[in-house]
ModelCIF file with pLDDT and N, C-alpha, C, O atoms, coordinates in Angstrom:
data_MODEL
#
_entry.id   MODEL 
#
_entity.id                         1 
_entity.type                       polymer 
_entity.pdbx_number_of_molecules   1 
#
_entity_poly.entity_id                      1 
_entity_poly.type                           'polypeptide(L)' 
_entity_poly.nstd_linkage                   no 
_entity_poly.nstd_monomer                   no 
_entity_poly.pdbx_seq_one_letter_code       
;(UNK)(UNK)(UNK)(UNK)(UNK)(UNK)(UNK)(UNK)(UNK)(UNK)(UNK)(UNK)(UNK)(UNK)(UNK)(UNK)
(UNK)(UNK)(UNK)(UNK)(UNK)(UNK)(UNK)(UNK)(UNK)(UNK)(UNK)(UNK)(UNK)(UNK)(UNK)(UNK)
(UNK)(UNK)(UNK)(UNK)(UNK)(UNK)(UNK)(UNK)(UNK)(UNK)
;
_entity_poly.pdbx_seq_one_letter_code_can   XXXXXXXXXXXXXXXXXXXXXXXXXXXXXXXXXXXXXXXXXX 
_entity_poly.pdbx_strand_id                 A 
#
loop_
_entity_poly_seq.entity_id 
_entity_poly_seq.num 
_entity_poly_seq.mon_id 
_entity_poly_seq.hetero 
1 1  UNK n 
1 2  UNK n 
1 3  UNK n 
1 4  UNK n 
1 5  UNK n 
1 6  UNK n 
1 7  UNK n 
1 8  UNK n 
1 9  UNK n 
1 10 UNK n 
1 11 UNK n 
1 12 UNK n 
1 13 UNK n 
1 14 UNK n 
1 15 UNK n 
1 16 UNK n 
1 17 UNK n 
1 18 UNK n 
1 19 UNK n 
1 20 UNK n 
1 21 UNK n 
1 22 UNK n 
1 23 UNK n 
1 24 UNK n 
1 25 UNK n 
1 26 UNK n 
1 27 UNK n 
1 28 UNK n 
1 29 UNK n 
1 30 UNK n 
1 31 UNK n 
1 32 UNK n 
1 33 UNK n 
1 34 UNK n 
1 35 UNK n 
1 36 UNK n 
1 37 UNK n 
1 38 UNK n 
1 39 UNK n 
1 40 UNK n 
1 41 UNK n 
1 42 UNK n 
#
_struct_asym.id          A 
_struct_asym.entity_id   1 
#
loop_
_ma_qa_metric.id 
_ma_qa_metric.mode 
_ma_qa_metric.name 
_ma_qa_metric.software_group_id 
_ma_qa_metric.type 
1 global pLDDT . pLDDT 
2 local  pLDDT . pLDDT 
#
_ma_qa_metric_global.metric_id      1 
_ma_qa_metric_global.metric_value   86.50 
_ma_qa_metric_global.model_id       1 
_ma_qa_metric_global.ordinal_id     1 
#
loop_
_ma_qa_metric_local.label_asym_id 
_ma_qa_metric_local.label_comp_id 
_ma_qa_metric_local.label_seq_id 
_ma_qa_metric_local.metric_id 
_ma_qa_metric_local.metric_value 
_ma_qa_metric_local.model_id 
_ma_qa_metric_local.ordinal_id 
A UNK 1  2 68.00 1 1  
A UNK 2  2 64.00 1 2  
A UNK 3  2 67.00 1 3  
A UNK 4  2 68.00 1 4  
A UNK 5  2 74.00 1 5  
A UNK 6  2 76.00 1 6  
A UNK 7  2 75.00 1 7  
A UNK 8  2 71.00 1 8  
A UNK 9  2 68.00 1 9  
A UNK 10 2 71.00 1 10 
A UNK 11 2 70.00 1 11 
A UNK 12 2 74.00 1 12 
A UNK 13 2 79.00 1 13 
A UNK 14 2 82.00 1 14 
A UNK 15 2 87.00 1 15 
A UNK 16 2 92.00 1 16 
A UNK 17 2 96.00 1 17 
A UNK 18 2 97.00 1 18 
A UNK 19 2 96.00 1 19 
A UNK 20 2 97.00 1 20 
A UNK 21 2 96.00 1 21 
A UNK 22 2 93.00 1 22 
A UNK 23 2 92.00 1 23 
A UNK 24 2 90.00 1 24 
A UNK 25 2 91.00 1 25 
A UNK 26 2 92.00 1 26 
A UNK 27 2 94.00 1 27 
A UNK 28 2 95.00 1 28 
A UNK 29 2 96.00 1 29 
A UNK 30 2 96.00 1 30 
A UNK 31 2 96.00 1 31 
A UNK 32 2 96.00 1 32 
A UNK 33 2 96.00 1 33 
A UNK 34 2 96.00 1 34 
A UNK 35 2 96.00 1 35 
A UNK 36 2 95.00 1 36 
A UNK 37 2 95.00 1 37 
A UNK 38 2 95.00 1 38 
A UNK 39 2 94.00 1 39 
A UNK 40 2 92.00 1 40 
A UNK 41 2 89.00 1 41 
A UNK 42 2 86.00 1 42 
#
loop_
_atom_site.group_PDB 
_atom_site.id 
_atom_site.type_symbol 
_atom_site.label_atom_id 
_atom_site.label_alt_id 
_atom_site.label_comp_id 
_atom_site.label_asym_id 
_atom_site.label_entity_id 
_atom_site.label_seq_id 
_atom_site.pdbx_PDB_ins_code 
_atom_site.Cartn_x 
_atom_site.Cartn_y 
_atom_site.Cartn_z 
_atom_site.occupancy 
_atom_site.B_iso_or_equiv 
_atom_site.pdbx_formal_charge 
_atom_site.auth_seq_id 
_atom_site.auth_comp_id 
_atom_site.auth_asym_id 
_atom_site.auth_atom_id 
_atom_site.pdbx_PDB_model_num 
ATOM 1   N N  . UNK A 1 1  ? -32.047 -35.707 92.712  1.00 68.00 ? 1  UNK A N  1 
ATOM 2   C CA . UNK A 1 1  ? -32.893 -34.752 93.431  1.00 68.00 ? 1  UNK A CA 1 
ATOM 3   C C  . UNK A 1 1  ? -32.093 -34.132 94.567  1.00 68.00 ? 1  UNK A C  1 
ATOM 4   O O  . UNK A 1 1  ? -31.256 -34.793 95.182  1.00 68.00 ? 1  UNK A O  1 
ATOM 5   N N  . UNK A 1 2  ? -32.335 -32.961 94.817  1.00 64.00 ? 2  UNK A N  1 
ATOM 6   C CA . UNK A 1 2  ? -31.647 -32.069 95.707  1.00 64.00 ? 2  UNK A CA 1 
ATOM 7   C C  . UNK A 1 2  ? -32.745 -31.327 96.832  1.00 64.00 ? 2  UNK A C  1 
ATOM 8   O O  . UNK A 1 2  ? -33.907 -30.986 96.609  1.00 64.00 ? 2  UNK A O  1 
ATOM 9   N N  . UNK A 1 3  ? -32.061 -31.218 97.945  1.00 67.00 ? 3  UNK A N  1 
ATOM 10  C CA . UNK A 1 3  ? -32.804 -30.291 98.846  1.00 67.00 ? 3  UNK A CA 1 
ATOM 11  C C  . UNK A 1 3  ? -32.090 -28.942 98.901  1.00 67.00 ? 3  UNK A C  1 
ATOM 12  O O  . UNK A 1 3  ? -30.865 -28.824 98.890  1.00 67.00 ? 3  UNK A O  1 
ATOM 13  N N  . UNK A 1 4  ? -33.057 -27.829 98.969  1.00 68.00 ? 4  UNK A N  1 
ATOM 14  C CA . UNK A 1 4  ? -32.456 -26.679 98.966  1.00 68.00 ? 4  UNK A CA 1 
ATOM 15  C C  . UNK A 1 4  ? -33.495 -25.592 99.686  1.00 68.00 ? 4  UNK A C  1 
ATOM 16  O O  . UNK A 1 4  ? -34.486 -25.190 99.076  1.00 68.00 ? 4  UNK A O  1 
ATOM 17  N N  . UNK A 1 5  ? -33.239 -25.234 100.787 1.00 74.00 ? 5  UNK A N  1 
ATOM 18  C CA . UNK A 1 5  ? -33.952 -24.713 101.979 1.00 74.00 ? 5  UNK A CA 1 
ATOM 19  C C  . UNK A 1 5  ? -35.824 -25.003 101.476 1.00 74.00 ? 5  UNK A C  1 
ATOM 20  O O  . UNK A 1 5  ? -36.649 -24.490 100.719 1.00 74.00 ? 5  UNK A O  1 
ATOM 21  N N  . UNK A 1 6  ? -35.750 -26.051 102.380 1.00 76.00 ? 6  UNK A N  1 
ATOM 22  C CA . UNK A 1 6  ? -36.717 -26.759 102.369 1.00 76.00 ? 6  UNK A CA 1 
ATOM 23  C C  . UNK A 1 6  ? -37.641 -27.662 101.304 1.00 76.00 ? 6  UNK A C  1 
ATOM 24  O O  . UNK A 1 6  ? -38.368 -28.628 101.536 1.00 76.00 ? 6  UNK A O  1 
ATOM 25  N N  . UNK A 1 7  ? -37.268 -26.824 99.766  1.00 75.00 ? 7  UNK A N  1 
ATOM 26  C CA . UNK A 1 7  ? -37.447 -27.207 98.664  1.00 75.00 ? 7  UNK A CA 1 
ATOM 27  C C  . UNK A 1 7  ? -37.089 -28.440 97.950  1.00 75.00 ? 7  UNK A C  1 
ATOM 28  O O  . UNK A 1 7  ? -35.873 -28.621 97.998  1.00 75.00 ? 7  UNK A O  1 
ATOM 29  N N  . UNK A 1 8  ? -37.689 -29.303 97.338  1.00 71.00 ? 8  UNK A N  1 
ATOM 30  C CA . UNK A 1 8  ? -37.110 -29.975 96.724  1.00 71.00 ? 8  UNK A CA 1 
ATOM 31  C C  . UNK A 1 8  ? -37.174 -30.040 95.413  1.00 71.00 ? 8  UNK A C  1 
ATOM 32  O O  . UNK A 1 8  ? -38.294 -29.854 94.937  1.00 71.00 ? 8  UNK A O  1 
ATOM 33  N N  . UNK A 1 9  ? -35.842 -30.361 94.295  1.00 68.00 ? 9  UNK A N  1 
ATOM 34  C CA . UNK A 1 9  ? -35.827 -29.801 93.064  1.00 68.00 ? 9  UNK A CA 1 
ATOM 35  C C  . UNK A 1 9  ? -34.718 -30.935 92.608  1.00 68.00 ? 9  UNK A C  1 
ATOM 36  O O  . UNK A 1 9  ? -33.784 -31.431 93.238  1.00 68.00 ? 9  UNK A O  1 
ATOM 37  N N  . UNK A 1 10 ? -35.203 -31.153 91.238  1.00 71.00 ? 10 UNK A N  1 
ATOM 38  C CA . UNK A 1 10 ? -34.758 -32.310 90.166  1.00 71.00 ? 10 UNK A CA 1 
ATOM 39  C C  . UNK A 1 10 ? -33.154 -31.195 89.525  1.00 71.00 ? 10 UNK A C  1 
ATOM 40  O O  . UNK A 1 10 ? -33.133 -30.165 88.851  1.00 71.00 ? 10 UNK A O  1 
ATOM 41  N N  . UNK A 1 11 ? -32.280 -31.839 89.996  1.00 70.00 ? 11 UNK A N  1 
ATOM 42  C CA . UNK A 1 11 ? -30.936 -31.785 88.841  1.00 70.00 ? 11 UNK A CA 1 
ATOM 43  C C  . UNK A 1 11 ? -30.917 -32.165 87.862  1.00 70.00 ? 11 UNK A C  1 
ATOM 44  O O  . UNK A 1 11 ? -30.500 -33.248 88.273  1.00 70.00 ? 11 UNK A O  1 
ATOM 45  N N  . UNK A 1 12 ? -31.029 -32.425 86.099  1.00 74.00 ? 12 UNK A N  1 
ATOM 46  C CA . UNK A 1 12 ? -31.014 -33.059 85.377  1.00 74.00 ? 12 UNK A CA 1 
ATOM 47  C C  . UNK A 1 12 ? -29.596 -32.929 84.816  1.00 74.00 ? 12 UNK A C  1 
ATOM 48  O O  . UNK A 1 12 ? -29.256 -33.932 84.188  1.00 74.00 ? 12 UNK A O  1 
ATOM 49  N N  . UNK A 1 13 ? -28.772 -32.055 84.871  1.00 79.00 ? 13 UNK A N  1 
ATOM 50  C CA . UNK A 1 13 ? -27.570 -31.887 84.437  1.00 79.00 ? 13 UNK A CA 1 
ATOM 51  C C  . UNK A 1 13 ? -26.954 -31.899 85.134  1.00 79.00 ? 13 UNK A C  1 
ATOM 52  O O  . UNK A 1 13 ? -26.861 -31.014 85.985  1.00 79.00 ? 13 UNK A O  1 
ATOM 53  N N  . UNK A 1 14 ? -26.138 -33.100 85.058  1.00 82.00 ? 14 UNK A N  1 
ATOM 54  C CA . UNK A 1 14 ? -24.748 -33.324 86.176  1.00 82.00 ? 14 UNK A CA 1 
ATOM 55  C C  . UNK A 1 14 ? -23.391 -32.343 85.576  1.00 82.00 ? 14 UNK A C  1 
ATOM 56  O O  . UNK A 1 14 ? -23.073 -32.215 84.393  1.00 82.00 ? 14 UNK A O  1 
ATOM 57  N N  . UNK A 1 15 ? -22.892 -31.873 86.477  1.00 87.00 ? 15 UNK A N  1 
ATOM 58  C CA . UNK A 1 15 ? -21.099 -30.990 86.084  1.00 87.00 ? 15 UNK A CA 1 
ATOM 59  C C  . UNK A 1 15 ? -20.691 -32.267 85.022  1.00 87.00 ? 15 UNK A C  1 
ATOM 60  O O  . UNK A 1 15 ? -21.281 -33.346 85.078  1.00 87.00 ? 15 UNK A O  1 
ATOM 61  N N  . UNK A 1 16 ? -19.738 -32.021 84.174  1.00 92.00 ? 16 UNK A N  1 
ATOM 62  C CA . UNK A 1 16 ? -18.772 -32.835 83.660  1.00 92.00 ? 16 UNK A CA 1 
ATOM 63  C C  . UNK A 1 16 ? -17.809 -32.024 83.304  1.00 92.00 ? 16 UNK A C  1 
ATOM 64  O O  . UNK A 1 16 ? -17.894 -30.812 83.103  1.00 92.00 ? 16 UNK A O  1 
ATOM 65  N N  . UNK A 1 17 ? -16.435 -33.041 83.191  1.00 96.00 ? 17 UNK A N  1 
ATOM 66  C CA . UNK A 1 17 ? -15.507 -32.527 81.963  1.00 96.00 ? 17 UNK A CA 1 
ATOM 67  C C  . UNK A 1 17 ? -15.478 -33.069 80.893  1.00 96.00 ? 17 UNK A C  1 
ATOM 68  O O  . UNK A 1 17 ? -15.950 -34.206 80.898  1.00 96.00 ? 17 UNK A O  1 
ATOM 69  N N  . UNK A 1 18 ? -15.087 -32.687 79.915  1.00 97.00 ? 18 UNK A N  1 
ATOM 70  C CA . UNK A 1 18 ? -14.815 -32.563 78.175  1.00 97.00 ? 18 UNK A CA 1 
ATOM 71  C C  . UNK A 1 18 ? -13.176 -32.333 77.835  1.00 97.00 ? 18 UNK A C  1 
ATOM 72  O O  . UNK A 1 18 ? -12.638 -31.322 77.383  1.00 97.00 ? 18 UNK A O  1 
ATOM 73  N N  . UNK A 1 19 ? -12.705 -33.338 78.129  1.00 96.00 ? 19 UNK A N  1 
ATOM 74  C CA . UNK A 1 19 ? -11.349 -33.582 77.695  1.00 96.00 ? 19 UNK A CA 1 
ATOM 75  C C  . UNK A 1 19 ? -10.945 -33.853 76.054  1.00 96.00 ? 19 UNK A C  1 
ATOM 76  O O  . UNK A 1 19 ? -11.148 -34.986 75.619  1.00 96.00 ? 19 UNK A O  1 
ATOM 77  N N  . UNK A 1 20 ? -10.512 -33.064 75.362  1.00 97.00 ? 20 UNK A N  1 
ATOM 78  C CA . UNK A 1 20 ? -9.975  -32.950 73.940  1.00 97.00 ? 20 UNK A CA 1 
ATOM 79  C C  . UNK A 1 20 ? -8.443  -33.209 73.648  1.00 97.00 ? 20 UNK A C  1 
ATOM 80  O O  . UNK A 1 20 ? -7.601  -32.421 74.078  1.00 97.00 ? 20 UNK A O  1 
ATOM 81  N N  . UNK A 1 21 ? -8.034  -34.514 72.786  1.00 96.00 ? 21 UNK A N  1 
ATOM 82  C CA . UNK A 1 21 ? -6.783  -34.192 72.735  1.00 96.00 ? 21 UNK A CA 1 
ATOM 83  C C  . UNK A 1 21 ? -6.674  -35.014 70.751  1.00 96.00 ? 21 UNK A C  1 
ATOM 84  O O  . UNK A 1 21 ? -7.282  -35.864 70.100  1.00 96.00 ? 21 UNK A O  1 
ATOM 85  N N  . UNK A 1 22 ? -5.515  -34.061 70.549  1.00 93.00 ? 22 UNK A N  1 
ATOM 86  C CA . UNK A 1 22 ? -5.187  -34.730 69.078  1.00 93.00 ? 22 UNK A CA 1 
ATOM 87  C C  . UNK A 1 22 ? -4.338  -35.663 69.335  1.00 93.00 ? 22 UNK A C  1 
ATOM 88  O O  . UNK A 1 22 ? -3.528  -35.493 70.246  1.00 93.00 ? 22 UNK A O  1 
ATOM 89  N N  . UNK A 1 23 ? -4.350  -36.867 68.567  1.00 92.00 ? 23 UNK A N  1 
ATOM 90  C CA . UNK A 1 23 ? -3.042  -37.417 68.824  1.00 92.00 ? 23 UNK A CA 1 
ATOM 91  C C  . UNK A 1 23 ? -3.158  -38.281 67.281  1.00 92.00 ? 23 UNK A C  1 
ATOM 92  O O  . UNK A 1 23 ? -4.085  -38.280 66.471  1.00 92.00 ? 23 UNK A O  1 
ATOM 93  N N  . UNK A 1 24 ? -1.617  -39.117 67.239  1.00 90.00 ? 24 UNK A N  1 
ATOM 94  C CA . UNK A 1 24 ? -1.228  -39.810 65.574  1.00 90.00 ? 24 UNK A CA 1 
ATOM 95  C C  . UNK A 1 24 ? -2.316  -40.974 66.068  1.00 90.00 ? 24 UNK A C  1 
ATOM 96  O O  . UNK A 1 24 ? -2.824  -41.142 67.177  1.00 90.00 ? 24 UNK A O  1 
ATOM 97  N N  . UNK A 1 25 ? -2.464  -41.647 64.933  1.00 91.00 ? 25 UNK A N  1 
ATOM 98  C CA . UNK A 1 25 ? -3.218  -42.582 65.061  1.00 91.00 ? 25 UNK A CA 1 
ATOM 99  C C  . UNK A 1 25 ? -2.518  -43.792 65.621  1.00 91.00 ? 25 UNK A C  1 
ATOM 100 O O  . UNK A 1 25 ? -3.325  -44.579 66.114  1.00 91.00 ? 25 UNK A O  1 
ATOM 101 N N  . UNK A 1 26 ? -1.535  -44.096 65.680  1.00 92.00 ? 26 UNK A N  1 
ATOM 102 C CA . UNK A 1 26 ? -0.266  -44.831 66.692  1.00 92.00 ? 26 UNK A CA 1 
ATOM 103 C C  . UNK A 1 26 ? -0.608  -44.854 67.864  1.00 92.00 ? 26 UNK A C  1 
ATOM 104 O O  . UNK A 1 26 ? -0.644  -45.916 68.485  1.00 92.00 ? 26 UNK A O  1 
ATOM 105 N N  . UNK A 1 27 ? -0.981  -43.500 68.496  1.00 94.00 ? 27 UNK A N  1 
ATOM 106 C CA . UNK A 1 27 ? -1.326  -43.456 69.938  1.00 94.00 ? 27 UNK A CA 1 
ATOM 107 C C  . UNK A 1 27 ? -3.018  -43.845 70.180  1.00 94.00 ? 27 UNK A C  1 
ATOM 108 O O  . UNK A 1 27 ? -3.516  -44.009 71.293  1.00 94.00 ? 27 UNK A O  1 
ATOM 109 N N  . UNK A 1 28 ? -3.527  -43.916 69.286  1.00 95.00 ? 28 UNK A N  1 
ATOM 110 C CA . UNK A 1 28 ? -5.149  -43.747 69.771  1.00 95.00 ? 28 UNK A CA 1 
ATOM 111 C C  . UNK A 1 28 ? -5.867  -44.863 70.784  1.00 95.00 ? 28 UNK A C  1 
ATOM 112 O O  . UNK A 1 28 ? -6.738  -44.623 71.620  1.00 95.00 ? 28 UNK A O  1 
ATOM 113 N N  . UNK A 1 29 ? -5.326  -46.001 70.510  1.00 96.00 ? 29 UNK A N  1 
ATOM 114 C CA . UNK A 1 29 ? -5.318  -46.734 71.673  1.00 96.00 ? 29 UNK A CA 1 
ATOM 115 C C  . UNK A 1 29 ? -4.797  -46.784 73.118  1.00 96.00 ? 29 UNK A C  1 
ATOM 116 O O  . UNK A 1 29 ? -5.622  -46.942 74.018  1.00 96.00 ? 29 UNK A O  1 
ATOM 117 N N  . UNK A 1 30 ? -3.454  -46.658 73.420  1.00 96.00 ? 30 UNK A N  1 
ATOM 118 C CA . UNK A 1 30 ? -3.172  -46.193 74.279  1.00 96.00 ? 30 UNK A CA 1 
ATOM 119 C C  . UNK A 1 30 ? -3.574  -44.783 75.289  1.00 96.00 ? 30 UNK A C  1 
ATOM 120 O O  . UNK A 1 30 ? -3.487  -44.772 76.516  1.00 96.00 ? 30 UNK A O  1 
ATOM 121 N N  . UNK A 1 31 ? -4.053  -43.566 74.374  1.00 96.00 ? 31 UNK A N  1 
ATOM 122 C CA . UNK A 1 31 ? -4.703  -42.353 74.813  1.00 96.00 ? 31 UNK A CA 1 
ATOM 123 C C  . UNK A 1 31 ? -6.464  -43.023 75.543  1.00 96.00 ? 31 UNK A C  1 
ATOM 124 O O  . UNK A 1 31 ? -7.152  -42.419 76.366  1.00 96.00 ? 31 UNK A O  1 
ATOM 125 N N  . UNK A 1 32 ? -6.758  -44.264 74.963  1.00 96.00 ? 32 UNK A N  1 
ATOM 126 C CA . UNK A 1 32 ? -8.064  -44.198 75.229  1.00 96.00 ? 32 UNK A CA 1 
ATOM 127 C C  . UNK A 1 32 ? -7.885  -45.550 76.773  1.00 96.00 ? 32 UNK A C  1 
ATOM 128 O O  . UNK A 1 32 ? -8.683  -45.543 77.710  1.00 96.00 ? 32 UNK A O  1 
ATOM 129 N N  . UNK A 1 33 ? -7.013  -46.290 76.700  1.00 96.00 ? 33 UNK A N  1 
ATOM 130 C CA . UNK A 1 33 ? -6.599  -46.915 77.611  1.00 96.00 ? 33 UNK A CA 1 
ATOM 131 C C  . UNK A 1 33 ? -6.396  -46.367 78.761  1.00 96.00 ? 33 UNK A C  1 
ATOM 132 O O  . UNK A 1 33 ? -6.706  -46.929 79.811  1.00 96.00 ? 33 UNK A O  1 
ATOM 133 N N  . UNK A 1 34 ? -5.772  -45.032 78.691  1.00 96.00 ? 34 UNK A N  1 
ATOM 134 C CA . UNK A 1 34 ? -5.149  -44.167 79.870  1.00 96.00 ? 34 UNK A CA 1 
ATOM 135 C C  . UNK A 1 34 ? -6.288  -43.561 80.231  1.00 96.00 ? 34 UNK A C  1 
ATOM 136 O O  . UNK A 1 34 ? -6.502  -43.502 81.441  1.00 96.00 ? 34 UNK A O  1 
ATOM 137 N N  . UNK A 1 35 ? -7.397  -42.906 79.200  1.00 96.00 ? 35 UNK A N  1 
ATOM 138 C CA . UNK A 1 35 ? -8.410  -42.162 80.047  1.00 96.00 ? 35 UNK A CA 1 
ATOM 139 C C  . UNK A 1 35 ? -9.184  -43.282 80.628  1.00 96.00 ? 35 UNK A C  1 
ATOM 140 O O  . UNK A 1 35 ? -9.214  -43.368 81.855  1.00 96.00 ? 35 UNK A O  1 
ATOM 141 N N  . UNK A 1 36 ? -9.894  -44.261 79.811  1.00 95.00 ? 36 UNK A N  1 
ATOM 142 C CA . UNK A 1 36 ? -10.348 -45.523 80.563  1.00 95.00 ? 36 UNK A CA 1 
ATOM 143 C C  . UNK A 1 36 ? -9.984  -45.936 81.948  1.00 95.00 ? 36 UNK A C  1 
ATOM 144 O O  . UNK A 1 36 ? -10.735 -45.576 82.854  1.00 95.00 ? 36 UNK A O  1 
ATOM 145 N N  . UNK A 1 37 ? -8.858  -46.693 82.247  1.00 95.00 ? 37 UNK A N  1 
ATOM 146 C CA . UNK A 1 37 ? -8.146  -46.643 83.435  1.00 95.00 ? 37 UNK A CA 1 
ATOM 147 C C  . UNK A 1 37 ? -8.550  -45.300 84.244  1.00 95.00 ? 37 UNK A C  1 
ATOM 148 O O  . UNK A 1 37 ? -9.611  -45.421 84.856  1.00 95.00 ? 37 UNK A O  1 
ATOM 149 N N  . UNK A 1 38 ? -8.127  -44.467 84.326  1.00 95.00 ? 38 UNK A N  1 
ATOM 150 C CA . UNK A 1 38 ? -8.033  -43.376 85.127  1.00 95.00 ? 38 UNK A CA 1 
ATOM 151 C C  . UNK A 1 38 ? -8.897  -42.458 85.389  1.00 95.00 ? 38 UNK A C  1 
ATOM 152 O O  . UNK A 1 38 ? -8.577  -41.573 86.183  1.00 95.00 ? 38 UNK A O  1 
ATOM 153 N N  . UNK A 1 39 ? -10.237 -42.459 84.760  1.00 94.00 ? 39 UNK A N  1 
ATOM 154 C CA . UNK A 1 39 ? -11.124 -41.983 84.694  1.00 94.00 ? 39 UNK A CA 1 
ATOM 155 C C  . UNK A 1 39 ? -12.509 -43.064 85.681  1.00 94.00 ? 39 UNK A C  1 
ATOM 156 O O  . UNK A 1 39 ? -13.356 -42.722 86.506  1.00 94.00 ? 39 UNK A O  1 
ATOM 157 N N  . UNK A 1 40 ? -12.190 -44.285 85.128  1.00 92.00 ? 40 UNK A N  1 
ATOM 158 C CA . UNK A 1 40 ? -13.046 -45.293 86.008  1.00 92.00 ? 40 UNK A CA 1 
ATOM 159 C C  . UNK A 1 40 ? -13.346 -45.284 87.580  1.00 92.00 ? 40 UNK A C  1 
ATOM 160 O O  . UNK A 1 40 ? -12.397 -45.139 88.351  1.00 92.00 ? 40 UNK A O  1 
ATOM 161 N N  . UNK A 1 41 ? -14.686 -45.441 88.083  1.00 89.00 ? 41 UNK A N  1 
ATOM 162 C CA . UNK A 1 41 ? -14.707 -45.439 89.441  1.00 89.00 ? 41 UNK A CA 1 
ATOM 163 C C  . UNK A 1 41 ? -15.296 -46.671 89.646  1.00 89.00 ? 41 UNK A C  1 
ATOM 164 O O  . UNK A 1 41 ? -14.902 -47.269 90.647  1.00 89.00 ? 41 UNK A O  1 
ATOM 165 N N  . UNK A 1 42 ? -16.346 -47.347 88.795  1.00 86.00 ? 42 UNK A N  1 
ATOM 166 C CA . UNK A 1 42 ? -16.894 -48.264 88.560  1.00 86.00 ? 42 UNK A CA 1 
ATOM 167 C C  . UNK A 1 42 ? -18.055 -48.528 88.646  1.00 86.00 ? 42 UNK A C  1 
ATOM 168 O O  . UNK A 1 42 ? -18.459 -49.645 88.320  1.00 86.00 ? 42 UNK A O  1 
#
């Protein structure tokens, strides 16, 4: 919920990103390790 001159009003859609990547199937673990890690705030 947000205030906005004096109003108050429901956000239901938070911003995101949508990160796309190809990779060999060799890497697919490691690619998902790295966004995991680095993406985490907790």
């Amino acid at each position: 919920t947000e205030l906005y001159r004096g109003a108050e009003y429901v956000v239901d859609f938070l911003p995101k990103i949508k990160l796309e990547v190809a990779v060999s199937d060799d890497l697919v673990e490691k690619v998902i390790d790295a966004i995991a890690q680095a993406a985490s705030t907790g």
